[in-house]
PDB file of N, CA and C in Angstrom:
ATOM      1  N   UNK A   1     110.707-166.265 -35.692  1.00  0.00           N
ATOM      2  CA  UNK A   1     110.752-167.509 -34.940  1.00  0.00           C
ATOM      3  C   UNK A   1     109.621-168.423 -35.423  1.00  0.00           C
ATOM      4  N   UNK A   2     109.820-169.814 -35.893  1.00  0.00           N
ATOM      5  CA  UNK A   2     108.984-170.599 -36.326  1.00  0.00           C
ATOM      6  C   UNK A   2     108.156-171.069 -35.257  1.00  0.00           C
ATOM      7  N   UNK A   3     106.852-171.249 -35.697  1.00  0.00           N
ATOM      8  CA  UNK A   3     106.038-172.084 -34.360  1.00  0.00           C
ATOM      9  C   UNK A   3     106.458-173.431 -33.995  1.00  0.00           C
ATOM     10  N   UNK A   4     107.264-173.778 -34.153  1.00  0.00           N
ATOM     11  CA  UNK A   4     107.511-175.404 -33.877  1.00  0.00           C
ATOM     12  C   UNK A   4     108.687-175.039 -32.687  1.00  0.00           C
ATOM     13  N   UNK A   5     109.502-174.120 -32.843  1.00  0.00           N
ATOM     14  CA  UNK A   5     110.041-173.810 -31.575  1.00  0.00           C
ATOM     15  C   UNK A   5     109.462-173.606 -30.879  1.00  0.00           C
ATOM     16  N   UNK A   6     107.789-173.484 -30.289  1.00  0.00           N
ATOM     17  CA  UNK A   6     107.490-173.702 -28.800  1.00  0.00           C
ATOM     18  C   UNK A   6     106.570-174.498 -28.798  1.00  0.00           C
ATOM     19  N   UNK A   7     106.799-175.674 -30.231  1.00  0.00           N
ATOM     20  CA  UNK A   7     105.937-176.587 -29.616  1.00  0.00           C
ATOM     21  C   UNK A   7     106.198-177.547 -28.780  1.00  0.00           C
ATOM     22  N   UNK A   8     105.818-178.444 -28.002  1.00  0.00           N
ATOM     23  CA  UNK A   8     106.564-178.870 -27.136  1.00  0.00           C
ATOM     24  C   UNK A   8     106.680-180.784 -27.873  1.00  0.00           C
ATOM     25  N   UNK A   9     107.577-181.175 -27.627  1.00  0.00           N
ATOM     26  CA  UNK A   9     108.021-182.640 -28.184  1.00  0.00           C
ATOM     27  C   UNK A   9     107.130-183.439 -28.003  1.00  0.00           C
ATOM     28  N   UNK A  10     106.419-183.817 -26.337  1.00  0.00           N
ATOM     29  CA  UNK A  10     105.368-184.300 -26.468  1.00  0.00           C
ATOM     30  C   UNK A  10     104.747-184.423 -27.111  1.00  0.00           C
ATOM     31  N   UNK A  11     104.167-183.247 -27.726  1.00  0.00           N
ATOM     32  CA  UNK A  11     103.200-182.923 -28.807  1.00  0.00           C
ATOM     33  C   UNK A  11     102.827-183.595 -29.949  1.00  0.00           C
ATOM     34  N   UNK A  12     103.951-183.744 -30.681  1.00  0.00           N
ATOM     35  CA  UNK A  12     104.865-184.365 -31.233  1.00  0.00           C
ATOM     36  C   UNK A  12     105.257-185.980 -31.255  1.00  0.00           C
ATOM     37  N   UNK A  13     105.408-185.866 -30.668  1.00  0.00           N
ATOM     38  CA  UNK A  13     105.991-187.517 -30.166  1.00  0.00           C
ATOM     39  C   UNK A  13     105.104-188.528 -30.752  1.00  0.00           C
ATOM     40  N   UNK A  14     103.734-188.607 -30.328  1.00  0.00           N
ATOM     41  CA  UNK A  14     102.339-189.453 -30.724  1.00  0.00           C
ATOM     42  C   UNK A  14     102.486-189.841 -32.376  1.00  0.00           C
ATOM     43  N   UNK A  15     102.486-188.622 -33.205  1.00  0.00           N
ATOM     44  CA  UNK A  15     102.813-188.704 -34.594  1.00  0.00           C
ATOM     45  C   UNK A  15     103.869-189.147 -34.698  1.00  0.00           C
ATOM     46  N   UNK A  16     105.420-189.194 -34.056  1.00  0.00           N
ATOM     47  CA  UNK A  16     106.139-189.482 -34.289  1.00  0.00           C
ATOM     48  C   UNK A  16     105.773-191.249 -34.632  1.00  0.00           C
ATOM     49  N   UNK A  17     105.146-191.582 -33.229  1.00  0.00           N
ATOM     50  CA  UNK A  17     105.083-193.046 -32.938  1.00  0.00           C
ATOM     51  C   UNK A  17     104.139-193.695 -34.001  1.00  0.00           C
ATOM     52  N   UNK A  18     102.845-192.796 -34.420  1.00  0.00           N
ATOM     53  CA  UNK A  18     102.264-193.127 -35.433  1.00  0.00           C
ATOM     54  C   UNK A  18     102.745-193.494 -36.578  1.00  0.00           C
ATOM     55  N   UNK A  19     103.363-192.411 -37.273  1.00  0.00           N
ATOM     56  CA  UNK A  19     103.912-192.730 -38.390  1.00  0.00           C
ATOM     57  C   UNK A  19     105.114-194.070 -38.792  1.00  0.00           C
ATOM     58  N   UNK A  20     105.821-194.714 -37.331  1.00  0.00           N
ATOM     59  CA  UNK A  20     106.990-195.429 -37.418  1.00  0.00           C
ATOM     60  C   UNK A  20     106.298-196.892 -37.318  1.00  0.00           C
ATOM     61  N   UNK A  21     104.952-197.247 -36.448  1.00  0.00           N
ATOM     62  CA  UNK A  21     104.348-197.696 -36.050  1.00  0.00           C
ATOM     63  C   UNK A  21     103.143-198.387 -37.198  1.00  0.00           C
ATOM     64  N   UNK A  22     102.554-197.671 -37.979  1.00  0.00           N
ATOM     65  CA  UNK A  22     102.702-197.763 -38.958  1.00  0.00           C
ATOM     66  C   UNK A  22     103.280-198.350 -40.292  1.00  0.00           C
ATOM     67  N   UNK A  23     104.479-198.549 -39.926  1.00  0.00           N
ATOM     68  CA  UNK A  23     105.107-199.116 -41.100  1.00  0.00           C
ATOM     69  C   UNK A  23     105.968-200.679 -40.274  1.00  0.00           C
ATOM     70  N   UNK A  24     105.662-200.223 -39.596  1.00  0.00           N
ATOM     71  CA  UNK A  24     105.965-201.768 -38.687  1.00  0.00           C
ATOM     72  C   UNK A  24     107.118-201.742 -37.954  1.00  0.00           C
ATOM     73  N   UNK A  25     107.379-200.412 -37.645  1.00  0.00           N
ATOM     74  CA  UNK A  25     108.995-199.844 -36.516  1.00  0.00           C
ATOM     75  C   UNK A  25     108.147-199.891 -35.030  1.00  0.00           C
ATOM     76  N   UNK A  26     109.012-200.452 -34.343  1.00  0.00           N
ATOM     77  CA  UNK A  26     108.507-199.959 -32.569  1.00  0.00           C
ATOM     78  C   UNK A  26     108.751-198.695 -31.942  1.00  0.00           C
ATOM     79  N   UNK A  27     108.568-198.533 -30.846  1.00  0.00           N
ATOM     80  CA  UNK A  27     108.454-197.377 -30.190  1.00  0.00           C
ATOM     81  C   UNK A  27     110.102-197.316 -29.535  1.00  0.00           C
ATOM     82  N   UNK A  28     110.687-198.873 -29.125  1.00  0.00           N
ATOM     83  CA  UNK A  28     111.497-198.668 -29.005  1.00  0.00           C
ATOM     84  C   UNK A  28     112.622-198.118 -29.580  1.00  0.00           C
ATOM     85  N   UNK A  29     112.533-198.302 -30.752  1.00  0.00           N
ATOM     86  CA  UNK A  29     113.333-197.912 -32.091  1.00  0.00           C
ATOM     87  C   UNK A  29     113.391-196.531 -32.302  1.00  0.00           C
ATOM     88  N   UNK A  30     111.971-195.990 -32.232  1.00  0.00           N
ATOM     89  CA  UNK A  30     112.178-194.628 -32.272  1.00  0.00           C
ATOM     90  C   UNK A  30     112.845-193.632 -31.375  1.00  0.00           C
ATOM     91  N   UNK A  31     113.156-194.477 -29.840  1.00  0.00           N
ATOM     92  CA  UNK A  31     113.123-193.815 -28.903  1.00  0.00           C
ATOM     93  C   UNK A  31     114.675-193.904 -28.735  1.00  0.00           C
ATOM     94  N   UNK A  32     115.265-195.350 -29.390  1.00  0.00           N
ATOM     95  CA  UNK A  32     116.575-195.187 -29.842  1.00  0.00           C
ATOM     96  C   UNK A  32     117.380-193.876 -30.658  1.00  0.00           C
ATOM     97  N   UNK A  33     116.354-193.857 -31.763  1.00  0.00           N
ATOM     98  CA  UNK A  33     116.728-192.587 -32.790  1.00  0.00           C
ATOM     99  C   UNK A  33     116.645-191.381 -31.950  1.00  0.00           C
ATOM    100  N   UNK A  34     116.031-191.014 -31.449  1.00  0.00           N
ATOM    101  CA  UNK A  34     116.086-189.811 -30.647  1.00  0.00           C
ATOM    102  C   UNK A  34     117.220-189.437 -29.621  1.00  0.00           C
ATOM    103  N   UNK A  35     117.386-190.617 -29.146  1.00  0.00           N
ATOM    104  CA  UNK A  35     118.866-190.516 -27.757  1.00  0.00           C
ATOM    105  C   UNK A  35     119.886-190.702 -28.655  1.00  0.00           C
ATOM    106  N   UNK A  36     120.721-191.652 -29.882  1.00  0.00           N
ATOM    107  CA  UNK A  36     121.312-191.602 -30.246  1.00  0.00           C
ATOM    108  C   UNK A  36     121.986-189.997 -31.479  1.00  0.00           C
ATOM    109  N   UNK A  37     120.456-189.280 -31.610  1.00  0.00           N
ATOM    110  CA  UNK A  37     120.860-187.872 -31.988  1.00  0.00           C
ATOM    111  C   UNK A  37     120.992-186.779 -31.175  1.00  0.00           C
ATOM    112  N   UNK A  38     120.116-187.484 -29.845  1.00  0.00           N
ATOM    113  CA  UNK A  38     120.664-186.270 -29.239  1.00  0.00           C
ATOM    114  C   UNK A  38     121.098-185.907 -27.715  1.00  0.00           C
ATOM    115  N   UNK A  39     121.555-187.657 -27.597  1.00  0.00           N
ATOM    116  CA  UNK A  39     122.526-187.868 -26.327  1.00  0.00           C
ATOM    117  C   UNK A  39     121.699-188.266 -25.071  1.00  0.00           C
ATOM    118  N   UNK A  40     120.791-187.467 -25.113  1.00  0.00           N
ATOM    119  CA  UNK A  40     119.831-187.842 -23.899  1.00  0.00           C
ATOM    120  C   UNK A  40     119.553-189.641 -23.653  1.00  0.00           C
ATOM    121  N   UNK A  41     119.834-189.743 -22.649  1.00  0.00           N
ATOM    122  CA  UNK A  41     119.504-191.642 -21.908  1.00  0.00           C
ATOM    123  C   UNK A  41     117.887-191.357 -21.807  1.00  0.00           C
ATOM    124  N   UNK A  42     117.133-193.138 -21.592  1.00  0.00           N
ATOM    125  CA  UNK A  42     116.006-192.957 -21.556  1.00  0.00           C
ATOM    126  C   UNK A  42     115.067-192.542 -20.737  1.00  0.00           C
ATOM    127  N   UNK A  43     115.928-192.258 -19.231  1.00  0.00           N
ATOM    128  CA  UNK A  43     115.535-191.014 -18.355  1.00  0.00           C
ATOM    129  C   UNK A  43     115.364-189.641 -18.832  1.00  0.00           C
ATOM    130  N   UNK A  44     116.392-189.225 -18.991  1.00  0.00           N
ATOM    131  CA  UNK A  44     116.272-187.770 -19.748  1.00  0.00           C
ATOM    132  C   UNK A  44     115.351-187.659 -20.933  1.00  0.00           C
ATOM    133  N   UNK A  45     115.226-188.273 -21.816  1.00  0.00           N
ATOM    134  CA  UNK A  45     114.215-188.409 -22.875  1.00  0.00           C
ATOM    135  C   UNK A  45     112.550-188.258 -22.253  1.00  0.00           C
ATOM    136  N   UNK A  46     112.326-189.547 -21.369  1.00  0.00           N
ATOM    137  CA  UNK A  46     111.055-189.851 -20.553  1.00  0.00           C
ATOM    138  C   UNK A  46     110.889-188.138 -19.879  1.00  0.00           C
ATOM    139  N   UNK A  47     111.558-188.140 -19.335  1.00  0.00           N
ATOM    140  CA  UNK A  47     111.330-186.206 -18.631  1.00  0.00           C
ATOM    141  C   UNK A  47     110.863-185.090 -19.223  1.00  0.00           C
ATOM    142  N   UNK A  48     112.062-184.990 -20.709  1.00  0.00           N
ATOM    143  CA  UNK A  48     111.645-184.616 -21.117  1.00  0.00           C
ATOM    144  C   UNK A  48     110.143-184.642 -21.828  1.00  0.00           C
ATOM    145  N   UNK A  49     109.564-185.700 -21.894  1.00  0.00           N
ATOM    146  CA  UNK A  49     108.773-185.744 -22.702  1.00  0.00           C
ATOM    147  C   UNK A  49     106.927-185.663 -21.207  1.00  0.00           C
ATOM    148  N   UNK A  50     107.691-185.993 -20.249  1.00  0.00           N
ATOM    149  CA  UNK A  50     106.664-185.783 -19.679  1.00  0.00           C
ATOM    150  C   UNK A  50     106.528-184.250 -19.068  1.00  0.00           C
ATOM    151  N   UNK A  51     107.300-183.493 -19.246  1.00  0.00           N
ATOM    152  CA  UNK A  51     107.328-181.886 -19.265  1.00  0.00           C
ATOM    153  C   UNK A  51     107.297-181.332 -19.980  1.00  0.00           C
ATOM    154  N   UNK A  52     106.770-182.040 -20.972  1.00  0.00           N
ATOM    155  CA  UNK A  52     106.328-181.108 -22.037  1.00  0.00           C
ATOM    156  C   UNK A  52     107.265-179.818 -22.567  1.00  0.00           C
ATOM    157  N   UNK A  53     108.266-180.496 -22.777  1.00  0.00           N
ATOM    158  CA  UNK A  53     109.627-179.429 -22.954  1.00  0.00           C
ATOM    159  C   UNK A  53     109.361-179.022 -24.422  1.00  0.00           C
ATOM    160  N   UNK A  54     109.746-177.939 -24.939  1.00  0.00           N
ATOM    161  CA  UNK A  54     109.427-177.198 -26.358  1.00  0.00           C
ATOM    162  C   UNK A  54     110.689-177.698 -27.018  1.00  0.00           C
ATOM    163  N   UNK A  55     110.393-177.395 -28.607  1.00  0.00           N
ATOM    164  CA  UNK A  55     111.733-178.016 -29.218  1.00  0.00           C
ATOM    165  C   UNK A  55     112.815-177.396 -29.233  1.00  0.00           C
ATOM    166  N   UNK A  56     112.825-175.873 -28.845  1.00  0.00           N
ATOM    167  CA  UNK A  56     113.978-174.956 -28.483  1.00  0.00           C
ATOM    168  C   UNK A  56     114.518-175.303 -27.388  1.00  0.00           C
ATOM    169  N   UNK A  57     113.947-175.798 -26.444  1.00  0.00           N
ATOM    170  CA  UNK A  57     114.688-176.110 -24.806  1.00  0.00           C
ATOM    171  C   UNK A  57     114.880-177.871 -24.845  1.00  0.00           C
ATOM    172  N   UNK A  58     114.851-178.395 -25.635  1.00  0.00           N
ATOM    173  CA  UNK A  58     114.717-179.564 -25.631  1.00  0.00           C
ATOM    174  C   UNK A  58     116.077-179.394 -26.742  1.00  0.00           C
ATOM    175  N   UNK A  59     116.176-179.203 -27.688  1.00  0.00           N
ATOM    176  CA  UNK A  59     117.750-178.998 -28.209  1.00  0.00           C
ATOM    177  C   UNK A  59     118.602-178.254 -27.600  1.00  0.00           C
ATOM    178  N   UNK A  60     118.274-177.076 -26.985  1.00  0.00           N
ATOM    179  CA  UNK A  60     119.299-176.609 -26.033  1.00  0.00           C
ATOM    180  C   UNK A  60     119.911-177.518 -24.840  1.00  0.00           C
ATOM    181  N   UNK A  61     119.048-178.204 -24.700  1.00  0.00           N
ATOM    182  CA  UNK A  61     119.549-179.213 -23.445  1.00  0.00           C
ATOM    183  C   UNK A  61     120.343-180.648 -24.018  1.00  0.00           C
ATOM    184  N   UNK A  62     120.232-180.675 -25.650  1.00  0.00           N
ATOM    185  CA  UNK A  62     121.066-182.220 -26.043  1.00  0.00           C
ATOM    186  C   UNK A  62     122.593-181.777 -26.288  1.00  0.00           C
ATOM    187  N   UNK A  63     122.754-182.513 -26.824  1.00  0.00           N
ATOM    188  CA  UNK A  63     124.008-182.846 -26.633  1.00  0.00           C
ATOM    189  C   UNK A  63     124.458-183.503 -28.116  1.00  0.00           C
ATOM    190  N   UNK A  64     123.935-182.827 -29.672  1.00  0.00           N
ATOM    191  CA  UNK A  64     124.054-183.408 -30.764  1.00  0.00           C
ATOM    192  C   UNK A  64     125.146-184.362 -31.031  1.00  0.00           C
ATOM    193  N   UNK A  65     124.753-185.662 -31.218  1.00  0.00           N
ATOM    194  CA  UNK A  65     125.323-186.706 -31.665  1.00  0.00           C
ATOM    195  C   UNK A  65     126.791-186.399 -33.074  1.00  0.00           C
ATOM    196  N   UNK A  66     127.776-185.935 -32.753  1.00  0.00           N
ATOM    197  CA  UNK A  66     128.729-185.699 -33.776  1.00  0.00           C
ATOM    198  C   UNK A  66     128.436-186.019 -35.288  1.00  0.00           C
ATOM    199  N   UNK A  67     128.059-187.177 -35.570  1.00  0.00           N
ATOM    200  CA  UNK A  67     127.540-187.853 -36.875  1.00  0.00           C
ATOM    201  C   UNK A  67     126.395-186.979 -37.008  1.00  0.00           C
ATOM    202  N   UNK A  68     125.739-186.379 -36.225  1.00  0.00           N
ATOM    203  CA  UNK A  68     124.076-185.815 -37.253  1.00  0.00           C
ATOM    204  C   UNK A  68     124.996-184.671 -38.875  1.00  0.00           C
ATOM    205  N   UNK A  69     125.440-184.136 -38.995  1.00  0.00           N
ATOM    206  CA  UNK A  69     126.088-183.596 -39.589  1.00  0.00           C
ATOM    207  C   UNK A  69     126.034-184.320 -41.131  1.00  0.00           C
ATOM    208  N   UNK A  70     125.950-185.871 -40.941  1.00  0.00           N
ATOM    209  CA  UNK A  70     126.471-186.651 -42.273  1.00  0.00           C
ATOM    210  C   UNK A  70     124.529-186.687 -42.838  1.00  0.00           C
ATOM    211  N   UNK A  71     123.520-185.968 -41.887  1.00  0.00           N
ATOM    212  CA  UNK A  71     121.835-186.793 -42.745  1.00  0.00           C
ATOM    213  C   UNK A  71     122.080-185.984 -43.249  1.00  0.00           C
ATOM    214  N   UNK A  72     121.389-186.240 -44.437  1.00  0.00           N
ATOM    215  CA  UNK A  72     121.173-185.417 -45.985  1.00  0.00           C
ATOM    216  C   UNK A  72     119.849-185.918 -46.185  1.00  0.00           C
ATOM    217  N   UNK A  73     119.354-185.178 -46.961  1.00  0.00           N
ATOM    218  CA  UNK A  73     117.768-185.493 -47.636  1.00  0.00           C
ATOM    219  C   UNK A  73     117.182-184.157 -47.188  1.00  0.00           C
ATOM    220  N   UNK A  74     115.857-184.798 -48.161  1.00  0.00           N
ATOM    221  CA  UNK A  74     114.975-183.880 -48.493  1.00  0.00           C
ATOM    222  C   UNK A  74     113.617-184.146 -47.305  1.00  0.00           C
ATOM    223  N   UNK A  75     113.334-182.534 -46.578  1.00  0.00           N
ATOM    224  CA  UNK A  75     112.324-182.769 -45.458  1.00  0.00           C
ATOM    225  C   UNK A  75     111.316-181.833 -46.010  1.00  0.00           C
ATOM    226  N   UNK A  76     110.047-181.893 -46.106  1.00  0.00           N
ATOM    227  CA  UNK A  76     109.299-180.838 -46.175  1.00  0.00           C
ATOM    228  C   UNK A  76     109.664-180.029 -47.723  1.00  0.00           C
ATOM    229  N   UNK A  77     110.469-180.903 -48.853  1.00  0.00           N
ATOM    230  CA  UNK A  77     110.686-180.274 -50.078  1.00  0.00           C
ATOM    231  C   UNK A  77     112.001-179.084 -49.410  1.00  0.00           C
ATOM    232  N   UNK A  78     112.442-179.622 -48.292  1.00  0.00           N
ATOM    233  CA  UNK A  78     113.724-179.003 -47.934  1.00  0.00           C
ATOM    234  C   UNK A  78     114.911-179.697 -47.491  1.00  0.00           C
ATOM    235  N   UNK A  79     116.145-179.411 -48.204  1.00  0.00           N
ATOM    236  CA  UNK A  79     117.181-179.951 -47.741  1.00  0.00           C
ATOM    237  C   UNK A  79     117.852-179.326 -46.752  1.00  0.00           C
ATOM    238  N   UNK A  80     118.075-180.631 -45.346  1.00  0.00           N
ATOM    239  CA  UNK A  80     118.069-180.889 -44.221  1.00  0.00           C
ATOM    240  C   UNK A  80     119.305-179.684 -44.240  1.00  0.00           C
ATOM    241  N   UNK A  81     120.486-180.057 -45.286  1.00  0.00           N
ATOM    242  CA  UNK A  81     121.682-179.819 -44.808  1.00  0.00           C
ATOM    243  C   UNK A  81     122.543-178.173 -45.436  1.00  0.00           C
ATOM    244  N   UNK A  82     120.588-177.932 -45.871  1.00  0.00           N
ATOM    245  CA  UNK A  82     120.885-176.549 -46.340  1.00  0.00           C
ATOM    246  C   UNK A  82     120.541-175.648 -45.627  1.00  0.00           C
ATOM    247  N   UNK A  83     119.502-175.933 -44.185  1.00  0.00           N
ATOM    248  CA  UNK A  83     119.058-175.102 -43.549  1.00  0.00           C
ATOM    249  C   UNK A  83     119.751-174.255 -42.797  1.00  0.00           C
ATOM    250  N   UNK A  84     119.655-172.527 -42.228  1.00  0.00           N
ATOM    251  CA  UNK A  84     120.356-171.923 -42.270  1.00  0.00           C
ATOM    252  C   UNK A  84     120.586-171.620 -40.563  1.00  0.00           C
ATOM    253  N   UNK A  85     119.102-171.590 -40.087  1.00  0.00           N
ATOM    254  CA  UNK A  85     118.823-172.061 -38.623  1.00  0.00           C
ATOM    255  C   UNK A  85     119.192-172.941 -38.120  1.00  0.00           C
ATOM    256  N   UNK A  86     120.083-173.079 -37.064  1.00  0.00           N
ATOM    257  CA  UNK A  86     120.349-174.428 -36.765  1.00  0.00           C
ATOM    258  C   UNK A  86     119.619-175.057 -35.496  1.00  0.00           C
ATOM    259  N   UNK A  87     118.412-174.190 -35.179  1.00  0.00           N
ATOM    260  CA  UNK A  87     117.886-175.274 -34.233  1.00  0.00           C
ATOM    261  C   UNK A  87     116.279-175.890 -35.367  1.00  0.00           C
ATOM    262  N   UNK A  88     116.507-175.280 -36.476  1.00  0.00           N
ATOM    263  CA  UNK A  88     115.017-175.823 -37.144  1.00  0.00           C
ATOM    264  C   UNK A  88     115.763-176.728 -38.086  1.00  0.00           C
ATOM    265  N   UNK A  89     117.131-176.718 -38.202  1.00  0.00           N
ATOM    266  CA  UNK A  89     118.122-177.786 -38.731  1.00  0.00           C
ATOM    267  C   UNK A  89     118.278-179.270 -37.943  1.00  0.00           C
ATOM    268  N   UNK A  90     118.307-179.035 -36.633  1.00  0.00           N
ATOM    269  CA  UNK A  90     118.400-179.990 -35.641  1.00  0.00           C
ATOM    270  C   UNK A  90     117.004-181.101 -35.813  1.00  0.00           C
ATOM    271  N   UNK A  91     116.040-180.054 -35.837  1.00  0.00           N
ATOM    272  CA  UNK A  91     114.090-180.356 -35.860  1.00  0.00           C
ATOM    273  C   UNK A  91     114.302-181.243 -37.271  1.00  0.00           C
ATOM    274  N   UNK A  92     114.900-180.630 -37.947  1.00  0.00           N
ATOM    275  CA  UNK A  92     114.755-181.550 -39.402  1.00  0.00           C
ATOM    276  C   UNK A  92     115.181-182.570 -40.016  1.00  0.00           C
ATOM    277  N   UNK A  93     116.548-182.516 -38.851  1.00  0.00           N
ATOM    278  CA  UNK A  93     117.407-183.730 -38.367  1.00  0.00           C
ATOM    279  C   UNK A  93     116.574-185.301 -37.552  1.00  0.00           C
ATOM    280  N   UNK A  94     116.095-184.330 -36.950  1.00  0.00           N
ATOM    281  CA  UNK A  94     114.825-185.569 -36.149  1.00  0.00           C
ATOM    282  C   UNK A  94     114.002-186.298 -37.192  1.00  0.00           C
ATOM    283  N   UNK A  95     113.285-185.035 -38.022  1.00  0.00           N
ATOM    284  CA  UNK A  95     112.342-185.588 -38.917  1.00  0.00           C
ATOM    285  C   UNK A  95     112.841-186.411 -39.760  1.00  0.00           C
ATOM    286  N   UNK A  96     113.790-185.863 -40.254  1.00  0.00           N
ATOM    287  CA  UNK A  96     114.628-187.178 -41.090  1.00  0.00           C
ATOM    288  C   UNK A  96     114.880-188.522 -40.873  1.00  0.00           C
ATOM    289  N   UNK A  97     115.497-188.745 -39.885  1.00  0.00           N
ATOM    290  CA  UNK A  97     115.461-190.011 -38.951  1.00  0.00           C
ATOM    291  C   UNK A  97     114.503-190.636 -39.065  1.00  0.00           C
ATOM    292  N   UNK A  98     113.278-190.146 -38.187  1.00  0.00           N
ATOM    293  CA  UNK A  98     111.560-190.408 -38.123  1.00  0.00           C
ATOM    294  C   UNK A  98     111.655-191.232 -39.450  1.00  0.00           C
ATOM    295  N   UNK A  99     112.187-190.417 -40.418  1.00  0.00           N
ATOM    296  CA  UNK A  99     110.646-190.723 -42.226  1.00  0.00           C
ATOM    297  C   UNK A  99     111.668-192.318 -42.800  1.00  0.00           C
ATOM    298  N   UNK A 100     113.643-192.197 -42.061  1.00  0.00           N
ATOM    299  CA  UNK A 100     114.664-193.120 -42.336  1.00  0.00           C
ATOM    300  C   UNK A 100     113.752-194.201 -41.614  1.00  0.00           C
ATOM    301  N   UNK A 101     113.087-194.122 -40.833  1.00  0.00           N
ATOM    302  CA  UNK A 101     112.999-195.230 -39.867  1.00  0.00           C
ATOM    303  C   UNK A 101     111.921-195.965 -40.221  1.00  0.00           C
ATOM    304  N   UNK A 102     110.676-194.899 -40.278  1.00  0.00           N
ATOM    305  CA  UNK A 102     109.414-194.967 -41.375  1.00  0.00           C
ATOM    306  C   UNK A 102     109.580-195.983 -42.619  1.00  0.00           C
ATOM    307  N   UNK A 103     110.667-196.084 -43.068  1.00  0.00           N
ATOM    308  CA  UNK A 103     110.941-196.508 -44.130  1.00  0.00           C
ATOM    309  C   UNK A 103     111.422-197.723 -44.482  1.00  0.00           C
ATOM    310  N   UNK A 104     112.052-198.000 -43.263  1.00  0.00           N
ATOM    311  CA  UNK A 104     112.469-199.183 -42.907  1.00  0.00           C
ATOM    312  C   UNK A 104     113.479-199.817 -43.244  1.00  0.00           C
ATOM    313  N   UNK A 105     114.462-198.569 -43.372  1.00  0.00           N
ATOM    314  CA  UNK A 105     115.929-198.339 -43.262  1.00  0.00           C
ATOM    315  C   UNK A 105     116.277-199.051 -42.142  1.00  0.00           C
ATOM    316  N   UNK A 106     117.676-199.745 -42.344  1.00  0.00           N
ATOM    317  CA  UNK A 106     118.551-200.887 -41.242  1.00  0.00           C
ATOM    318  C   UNK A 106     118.850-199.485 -40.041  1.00  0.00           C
ATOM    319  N   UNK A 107     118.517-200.333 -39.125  1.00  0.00           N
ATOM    320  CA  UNK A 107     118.906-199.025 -37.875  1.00  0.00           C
ATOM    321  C   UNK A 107     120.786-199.084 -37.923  1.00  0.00           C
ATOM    322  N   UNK A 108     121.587-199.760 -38.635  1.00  0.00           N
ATOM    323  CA  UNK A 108     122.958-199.415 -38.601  1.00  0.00           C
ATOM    324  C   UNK A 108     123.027-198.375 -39.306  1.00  0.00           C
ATOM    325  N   UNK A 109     122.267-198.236 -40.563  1.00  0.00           N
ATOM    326  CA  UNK A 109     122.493-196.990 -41.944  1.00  0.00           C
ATOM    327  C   UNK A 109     121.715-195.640 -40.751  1.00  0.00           C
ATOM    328  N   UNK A 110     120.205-195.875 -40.077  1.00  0.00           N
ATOM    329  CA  UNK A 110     119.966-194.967 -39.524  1.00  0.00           C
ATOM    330  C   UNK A 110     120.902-194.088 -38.711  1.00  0.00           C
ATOM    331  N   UNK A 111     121.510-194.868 -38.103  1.00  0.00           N
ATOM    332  CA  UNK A 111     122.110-194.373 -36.596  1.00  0.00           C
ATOM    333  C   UNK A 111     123.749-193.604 -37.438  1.00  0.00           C
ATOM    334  N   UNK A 112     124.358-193.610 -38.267  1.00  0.00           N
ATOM    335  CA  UNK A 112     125.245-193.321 -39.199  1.00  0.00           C
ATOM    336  C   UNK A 112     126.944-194.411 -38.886  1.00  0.00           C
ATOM    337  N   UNK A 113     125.654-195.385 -38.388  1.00  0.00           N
ATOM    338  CA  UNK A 113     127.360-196.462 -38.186  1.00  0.00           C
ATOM    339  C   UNK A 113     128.051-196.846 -39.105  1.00  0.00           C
TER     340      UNK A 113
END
């Protein structure tokens, strides 16, 4: 079991916002990318994130967006869509998004419209 399965999203999240923030993406944007992969509204998201929910119970509880299936790329010198785990597949799914968004990719190409 990888340590990032009990880390909790919160945790997480700050860097998330850093890194998007950074390149001149809002918070809102990011917070888009996250509900649109993984169903949660911005109640459920906010909860989660103020309970400090881990990334194993925090994907057990979404609701994967049908389209995550189509990200491809390279995370960590790993491809997303080779991973064999599918909840550190899901995690890498996020990250992907994150680095799409980082990047300053059109949120239509992000979101897989």
């Amino acid at each position: 079991m990888s340590r990032i399965f009990a880390t909790s999203v919160a945790s997480v999240y700050p860097l998330y916002e850093a890194k998007v923030h950074k390149k001149g993406r809002t918070t809102e944007e990011l917070d888009e990318v996250i509900r649109w992969l993984t169903g949660f509204d911005e109640s459920a998201l906010g909860q989660h994130l103020a309970d400090g929910t881990t990334f194993e119970d925090f994907f057990a509880d979404a609701h994967l967006n049908p389209a995550a299936a189509s990200i491809t790329g390279v995370v960590c010198g790993v491809r997303v869509e080779d991973l064999d785990d599918p909840l550190m597949q899901k995690i890498r799914y996020l990250d992907k998004l994150v680095d799409e968004l980082a990047k300053g990719r059109p949120m239509d190409k992000i979101l897989r419209a």
